[in-house]
C-alpha atoms as a PDB file:
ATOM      1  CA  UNK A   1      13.591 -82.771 207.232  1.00  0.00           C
ATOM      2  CA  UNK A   2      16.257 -83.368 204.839  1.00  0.00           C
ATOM      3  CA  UNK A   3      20.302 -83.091 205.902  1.00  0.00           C
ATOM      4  CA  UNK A   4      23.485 -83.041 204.308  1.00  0.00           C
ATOM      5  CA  UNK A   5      22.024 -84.294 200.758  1.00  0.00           C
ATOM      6  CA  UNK A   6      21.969 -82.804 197.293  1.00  0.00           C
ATOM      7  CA  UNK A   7      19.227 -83.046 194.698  1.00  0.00           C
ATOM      8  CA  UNK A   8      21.285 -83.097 191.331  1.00  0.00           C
ATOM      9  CA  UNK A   9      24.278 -84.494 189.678  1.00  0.00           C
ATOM     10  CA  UNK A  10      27.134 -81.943 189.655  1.00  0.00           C
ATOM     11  CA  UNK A  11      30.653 -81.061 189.154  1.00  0.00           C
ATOM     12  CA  UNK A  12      31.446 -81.002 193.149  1.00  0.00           C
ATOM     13  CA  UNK A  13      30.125 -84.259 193.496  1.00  0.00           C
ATOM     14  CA  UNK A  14      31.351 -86.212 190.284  1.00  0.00           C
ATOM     15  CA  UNK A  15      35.136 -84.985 191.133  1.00  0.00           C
ATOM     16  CA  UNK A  16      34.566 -85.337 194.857  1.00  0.00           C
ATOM     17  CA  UNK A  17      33.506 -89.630 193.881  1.00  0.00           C
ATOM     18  CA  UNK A  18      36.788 -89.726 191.465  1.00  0.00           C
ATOM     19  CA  UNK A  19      39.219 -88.614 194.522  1.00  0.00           C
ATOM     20  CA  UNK A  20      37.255 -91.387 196.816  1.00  0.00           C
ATOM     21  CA  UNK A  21      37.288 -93.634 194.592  1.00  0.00           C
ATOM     22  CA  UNK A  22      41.103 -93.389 194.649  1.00  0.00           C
ATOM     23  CA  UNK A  23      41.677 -93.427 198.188  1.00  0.00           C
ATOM     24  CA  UNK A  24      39.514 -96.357 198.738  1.00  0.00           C
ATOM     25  CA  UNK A  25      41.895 -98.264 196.421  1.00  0.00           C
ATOM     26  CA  UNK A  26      44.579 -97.594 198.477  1.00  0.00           C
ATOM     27  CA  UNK A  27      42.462 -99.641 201.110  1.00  0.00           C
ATOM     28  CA  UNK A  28      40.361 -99.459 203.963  1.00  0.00           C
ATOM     29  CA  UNK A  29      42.407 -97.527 206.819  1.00  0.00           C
ATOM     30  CA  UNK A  30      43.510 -95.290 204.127  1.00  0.00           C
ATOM     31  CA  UNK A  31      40.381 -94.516 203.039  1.00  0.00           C
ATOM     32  CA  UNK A  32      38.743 -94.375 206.432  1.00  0.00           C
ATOM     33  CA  UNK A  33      41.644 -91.353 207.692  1.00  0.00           C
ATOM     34  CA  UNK A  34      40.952 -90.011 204.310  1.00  0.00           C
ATOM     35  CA  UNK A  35      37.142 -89.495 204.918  1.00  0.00           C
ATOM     36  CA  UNK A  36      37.488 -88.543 208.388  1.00  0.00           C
ATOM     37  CA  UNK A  37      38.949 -85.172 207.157  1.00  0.00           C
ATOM     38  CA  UNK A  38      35.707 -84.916 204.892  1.00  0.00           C
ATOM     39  CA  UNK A  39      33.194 -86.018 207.473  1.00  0.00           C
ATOM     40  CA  UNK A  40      34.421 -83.792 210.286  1.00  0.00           C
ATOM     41  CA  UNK A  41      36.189 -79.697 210.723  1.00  0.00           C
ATOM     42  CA  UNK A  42      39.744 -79.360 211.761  1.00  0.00           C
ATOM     43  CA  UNK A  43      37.948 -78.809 215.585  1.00  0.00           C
ATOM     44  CA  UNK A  44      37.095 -81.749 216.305  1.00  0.00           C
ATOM     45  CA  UNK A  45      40.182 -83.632 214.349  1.00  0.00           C
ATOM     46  CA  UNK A  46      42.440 -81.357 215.884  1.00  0.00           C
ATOM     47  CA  UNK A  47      40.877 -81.077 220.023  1.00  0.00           C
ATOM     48  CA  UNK A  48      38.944 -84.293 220.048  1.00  0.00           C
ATOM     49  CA  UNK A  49      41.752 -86.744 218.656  1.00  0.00           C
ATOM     50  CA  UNK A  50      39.908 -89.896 220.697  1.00  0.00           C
ATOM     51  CA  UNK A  51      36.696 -89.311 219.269  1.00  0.00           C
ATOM     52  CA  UNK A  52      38.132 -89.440 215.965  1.00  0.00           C
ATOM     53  CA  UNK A  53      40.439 -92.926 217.128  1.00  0.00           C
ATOM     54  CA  UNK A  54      37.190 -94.283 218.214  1.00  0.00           C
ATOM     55  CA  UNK A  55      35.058 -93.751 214.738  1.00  0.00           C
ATOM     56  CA  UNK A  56      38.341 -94.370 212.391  1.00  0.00           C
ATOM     57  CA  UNK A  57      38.817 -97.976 214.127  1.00  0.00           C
ATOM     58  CA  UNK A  58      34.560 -98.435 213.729  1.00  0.00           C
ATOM     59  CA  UNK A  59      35.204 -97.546 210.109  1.00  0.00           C
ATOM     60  CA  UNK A  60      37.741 -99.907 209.328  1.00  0.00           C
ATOM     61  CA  UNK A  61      36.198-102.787 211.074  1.00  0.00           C
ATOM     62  CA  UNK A  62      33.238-102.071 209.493  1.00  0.00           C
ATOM     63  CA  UNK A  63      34.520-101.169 206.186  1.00  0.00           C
ATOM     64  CA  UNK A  64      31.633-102.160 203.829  1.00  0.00           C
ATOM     65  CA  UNK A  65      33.676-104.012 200.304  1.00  0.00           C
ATOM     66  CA  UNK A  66      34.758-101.750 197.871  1.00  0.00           C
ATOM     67  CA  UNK A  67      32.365-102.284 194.985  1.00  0.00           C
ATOM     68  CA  UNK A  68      29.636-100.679 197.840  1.00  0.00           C
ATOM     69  CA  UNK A  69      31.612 -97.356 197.344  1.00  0.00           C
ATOM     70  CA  UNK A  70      31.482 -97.643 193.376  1.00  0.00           C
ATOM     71  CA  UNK A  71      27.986 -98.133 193.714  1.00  0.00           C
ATOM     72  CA  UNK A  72      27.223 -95.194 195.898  1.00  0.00           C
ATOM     73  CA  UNK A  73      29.199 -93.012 193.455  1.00  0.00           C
ATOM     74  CA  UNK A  74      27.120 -94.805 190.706  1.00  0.00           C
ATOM     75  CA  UNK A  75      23.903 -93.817 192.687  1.00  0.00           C
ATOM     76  CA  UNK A  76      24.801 -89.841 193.077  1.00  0.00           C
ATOM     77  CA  UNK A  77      25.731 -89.520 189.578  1.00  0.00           C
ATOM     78  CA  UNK A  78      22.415 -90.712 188.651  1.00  0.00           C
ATOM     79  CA  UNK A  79      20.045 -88.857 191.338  1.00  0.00           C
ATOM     80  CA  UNK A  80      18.249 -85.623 189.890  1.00  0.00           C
ATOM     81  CA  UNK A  81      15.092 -84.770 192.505  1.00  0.00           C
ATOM     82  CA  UNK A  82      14.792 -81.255 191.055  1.00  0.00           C
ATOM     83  CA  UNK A  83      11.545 -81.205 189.851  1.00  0.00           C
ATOM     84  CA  UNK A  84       9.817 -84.013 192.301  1.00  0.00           C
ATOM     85  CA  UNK A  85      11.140 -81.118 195.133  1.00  0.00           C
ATOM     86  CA  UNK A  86       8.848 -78.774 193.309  1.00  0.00           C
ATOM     87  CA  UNK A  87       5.748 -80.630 194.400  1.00  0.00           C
ATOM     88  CA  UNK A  88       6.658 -80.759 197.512  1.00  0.00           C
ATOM     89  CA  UNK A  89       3.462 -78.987 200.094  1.00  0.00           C
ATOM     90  CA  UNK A  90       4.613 -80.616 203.460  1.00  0.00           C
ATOM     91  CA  UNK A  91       6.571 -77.954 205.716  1.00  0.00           C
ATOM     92  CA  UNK A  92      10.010 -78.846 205.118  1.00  0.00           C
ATOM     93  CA  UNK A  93      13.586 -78.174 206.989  1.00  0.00           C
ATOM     94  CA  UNK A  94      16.710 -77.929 204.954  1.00  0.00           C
ATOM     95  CA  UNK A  95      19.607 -78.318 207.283  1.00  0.00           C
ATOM     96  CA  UNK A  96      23.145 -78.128 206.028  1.00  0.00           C
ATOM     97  CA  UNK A  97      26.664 -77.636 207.484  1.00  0.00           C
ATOM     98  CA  UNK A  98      28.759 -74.441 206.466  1.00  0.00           C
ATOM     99  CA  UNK A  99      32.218 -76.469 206.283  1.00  0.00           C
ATOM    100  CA  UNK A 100      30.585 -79.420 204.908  1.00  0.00           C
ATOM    101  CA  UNK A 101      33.350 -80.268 202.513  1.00  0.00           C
ATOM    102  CA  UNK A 102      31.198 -83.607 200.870  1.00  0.00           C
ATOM    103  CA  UNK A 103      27.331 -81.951 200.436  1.00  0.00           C
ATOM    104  CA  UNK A 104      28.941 -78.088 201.026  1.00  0.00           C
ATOM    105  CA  UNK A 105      25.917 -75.223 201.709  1.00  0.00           C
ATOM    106  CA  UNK A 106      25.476 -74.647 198.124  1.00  0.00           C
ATOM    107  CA  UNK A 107      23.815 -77.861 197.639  1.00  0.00           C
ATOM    108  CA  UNK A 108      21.430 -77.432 200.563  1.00  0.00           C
ATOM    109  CA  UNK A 109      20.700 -74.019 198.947  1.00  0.00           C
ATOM    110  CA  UNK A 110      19.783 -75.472 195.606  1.00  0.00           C
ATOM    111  CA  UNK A 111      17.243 -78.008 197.402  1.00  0.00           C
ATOM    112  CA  UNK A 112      15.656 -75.244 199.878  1.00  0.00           C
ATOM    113  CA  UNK A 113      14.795 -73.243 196.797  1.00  0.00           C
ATOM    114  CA  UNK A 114      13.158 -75.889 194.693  1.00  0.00           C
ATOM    115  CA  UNK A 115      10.559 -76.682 197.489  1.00  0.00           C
ATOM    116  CA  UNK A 116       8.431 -74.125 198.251  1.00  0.00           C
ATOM    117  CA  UNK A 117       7.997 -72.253 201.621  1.00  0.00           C
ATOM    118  CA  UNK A 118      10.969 -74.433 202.620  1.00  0.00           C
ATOM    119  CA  UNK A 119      13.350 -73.355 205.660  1.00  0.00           C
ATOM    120  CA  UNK A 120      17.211 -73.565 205.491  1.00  0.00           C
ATOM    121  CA  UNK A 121      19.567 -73.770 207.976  1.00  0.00           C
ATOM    122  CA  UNK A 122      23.040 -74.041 208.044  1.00  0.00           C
ATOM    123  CA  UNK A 123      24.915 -75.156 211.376  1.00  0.00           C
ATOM    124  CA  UNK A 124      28.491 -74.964 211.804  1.00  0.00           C
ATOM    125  CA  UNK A 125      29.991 -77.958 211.255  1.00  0.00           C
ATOM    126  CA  UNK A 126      31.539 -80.837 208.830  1.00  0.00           C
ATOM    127  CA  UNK A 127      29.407 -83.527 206.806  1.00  0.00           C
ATOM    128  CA  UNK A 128      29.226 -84.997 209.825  1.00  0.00           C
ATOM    129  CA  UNK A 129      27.478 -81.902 212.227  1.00  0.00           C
ATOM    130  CA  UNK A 130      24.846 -83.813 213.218  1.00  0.00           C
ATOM    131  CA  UNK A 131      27.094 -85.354 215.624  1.00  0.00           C
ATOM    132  CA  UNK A 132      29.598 -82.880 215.833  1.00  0.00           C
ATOM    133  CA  UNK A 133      27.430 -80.497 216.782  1.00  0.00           C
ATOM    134  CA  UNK A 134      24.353 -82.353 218.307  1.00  0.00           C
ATOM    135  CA  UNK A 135      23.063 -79.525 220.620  1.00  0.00           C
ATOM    136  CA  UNK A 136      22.830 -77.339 217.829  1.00  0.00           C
ATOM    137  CA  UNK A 137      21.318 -79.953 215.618  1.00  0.00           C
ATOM    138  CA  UNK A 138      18.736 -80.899 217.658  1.00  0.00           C
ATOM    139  CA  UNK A 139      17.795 -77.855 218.735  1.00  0.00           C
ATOM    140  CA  UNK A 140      17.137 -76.696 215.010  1.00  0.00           C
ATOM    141  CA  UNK A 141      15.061 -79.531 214.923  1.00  0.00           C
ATOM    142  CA  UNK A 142      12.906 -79.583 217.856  1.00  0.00           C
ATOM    143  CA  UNK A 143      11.886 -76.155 217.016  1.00  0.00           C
ATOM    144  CA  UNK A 144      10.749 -76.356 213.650  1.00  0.00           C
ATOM    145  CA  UNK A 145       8.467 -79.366 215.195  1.00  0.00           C
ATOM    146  CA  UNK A 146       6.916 -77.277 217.702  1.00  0.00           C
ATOM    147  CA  UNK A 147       6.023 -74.240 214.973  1.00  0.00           C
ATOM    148  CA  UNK A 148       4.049 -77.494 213.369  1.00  0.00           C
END
Protein backbone atom coordinates (compact mmCIF):
# COMPACT_ATOMS: atom_id res chain seq x y z
CA UNK A 1 0.00 0.00 0.00
CA UNK A 2 1.47 3.22 -0.81
CA UNK A 3 -0.25 6.83 0.44
CA UNK A 4 0.11 10.32 -0.17
CA UNK A 5 3.66 9.89 -2.05
CA UNK A 6 4.88 10.70 -5.53
CA UNK A 7 7.33 8.75 -7.65
CA UNK A 8 9.17 11.63 -9.63
CA UNK A 9 10.66 14.99 -9.32
CA UNK A 10 8.25 17.68 -10.60
CA UNK A 11 7.23 21.17 -10.96
CA UNK A 12 4.39 20.88 -8.06
CA UNK A 13 6.78 19.61 -5.79
CA UNK A 14 10.07 21.70 -6.49
CA UNK A 15 7.85 25.09 -6.09
CA UNK A 16 5.76 23.57 -3.33
CA UNK A 17 9.73 22.93 -1.23
CA UNK A 18 10.72 26.73 -2.30
CA UNK A 19 7.41 28.24 -0.50
CA UNK A 20 8.30 25.82 2.69
CA UNK A 21 11.38 26.51 2.68
CA UNK A 22 10.39 30.16 3.20
CA UNK A 23 7.97 29.78 5.82
CA UNK A 24 10.16 27.64 7.85
CA UNK A 25 12.59 30.60 7.95
CA UNK A 26 10.20 32.62 9.39
CA UNK A 27 10.37 29.95 12.29
CA UNK A 28 8.78 27.16 13.81
CA UNK A 29 5.08 28.32 14.84
CA UNK A 30 5.02 30.03 11.59
CA UNK A 31 5.82 27.28 9.76
CA UNK A 32 3.81 24.80 11.76
CA UNK A 33 0.20 27.18 11.06
CA UNK A 34 1.60 27.36 7.64
CA UNK A 35 1.60 23.51 7.05
CA UNK A 36 -1.45 22.90 8.90
CA UNK A 37 -3.37 24.54 5.96
CA UNK A 38 -1.40 22.00 3.63
CA UNK A 39 -1.80 18.93 5.77
CA UNK A 40 -5.51 19.30 6.43
CA UNK A 41 -9.12 20.77 4.21
CA UNK A 42 -10.77 23.91 5.32
CA UNK A 43 -13.33 21.16 7.32
CA UNK A 44 -11.51 20.23 9.70
CA UNK A 45 -9.48 23.78 10.16
CA UNK A 46 -12.60 25.48 10.06
CA UNK A 47 -15.22 22.87 12.50
CA UNK A 48 -12.51 21.10 14.41
CA UNK A 49 -10.39 24.24 15.61
CA UNK A 50 -9.09 22.02 18.90
CA UNK A 51 -7.92 19.28 16.94
CA UNK A 52 -5.93 21.55 14.95
CA UNK A 53 -4.65 23.57 18.57
CA UNK A 54 -3.72 20.19 19.72
CA UNK A 55 -1.38 19.03 16.54
CA UNK A 56 -0.05 22.84 15.88
CA UNK A 57 1.31 22.94 19.67
CA UNK A 58 2.77 18.96 18.98
CA UNK A 59 4.39 20.51 15.93
CA UNK A 60 6.10 23.23 17.44
CA UNK A 61 7.34 21.37 20.39
CA UNK A 62 8.47 18.91 18.28
CA UNK A 63 9.74 21.00 15.55
CA UNK A 64 12.60 18.87 14.09
CA UNK A 65 15.85 21.82 13.24
CA UNK A 66 15.60 23.44 10.15
CA UNK A 67 18.38 21.91 8.08
CA UNK A 68 15.89 18.48 8.51
CA UNK A 69 13.41 20.42 6.21
CA UNK A 70 16.26 21.35 3.59
CA UNK A 71 17.11 17.90 3.57
CA UNK A 72 13.69 16.50 2.95
CA UNK A 73 13.33 18.99 0.06
CA UNK A 74 16.86 17.77 -0.99
CA UNK A 75 15.49 14.11 -0.83
CA UNK A 76 12.18 14.76 -3.15
CA UNK A 77 14.07 16.57 -5.67
CA UNK A 78 16.22 13.65 -6.07
CA UNK A 79 13.58 10.60 -5.86
CA UNK A 80 12.57 9.16 -9.42
CA UNK A 81 10.86 5.40 -8.72
CA UNK A 82 9.34 5.39 -12.21
CA UNK A 83 10.76 2.58 -13.65
CA UNK A 84 11.52 0.35 -10.29
CA UNK A 85 7.29 0.79 -10.07
CA UNK A 86 7.27 -1.01 -13.36
CA UNK A 87 8.52 -4.23 -11.84
CA UNK A 88 6.37 -4.17 -9.41
CA UNK A 89 4.04 -7.99 -9.37
CA UNK A 90 2.76 -7.72 -5.68
CA UNK A 91 -1.06 -6.51 -5.59
CA UNK A 92 -0.71 -3.01 -4.81
CA UNK A 93 -3.16 -0.08 -3.34
CA UNK A 94 -2.63 3.47 -4.41
CA UNK A 95 -4.48 5.65 -2.00
CA UNK A 96 -4.50 9.39 -2.41
CA UNK A 97 -6.54 12.38 -1.12
CA UNK A 98 -8.60 14.58 -3.69
CA UNK A 99 -7.72 18.02 -1.82
CA UNK A 100 -4.34 16.90 -1.03
CA UNK A 101 -2.71 20.22 -1.65
CA UNK A 102 1.23 18.68 -0.87
CA UNK A 103 1.10 15.02 -2.99
CA UNK A 104 -2.41 16.30 -4.96
CA UNK A 105 -4.32 13.12 -6.98
CA UNK A 106 -2.28 13.62 -9.97
CA UNK A 107 0.71 12.25 -8.38
CA UNK A 108 -1.05 9.16 -7.03
CA UNK A 109 -2.30 8.78 -10.64
CA UNK A 110 1.14 8.83 -12.15
CA UNK A 111 2.30 5.98 -9.57
CA UNK A 112 -1.01 3.71 -10.01
CA UNK A 113 -0.24 3.64 -13.71
CA UNK A 114 3.39 2.69 -13.64
CA UNK A 115 2.65 -0.53 -11.57
CA UNK A 116 0.73 -2.86 -13.17
CA UNK A 117 -2.76 -4.22 -12.16
CA UNK A 118 -2.45 -1.55 -9.45
CA UNK A 119 -5.72 -0.10 -7.64
CA UNK A 120 -6.24 3.68 -6.96
CA UNK A 121 -8.21 5.30 -4.66
CA UNK A 122 -8.77 8.64 -3.83
CA UNK A 123 -10.54 9.60 -0.40
CA UNK A 124 -11.69 12.92 0.38
CA UNK A 125 -9.47 14.60 2.32
CA UNK A 126 -6.10 16.82 2.87
CA UNK A 127 -2.39 15.38 2.94
CA UNK A 128 -3.28 14.45 6.04
CA UNK A 129 -6.75 12.04 5.29
CA UNK A 130 -5.49 9.30 6.86
CA UNK A 131 -6.42 10.88 10.00
CA UNK A 132 -8.85 13.16 8.87
CA UNK A 133 -10.76 10.75 7.52
CA UNK A 134 -9.80 7.43 9.34
CA UNK A 135 -13.11 5.50 8.80
CA UNK A 136 -12.80 5.94 5.29
CA UNK A 137 -9.15 5.15 5.28
CA UNK A 138 -9.28 2.15 6.92
CA UNK A 139 -12.00 0.87 5.41
CA UNK A 140 -10.25 1.18 1.88
CA UNK A 141 -7.72 -0.71 3.42
CA UNK A 142 -9.18 -3.56 5.15
CA UNK A 143 -10.90 -4.43 2.02
CA UNK A 144 -8.30 -4.63 -0.40
CA UNK A 145 -6.68 -7.14 2.37
CA UNK A 146 -9.53 -9.36 2.42
CA UNK A 147 -9.74 -9.59 -1.75
CA UNK A 148 -5.93 -10.98 -0.96
Amino acid sequence: MLAATWCNPNQWLERLGDIGGRVAELGPEAFSRSVLLWLFTPRLVIHQPDVVSTIEQMMVEFQPPPEAFVNQIAAVHGHDTREQLRQVTAPTLVLGAKRDFMVPPELSEVIAESIPGSRLELLDGGHGFSAENAVEFNRVILEFLQAR
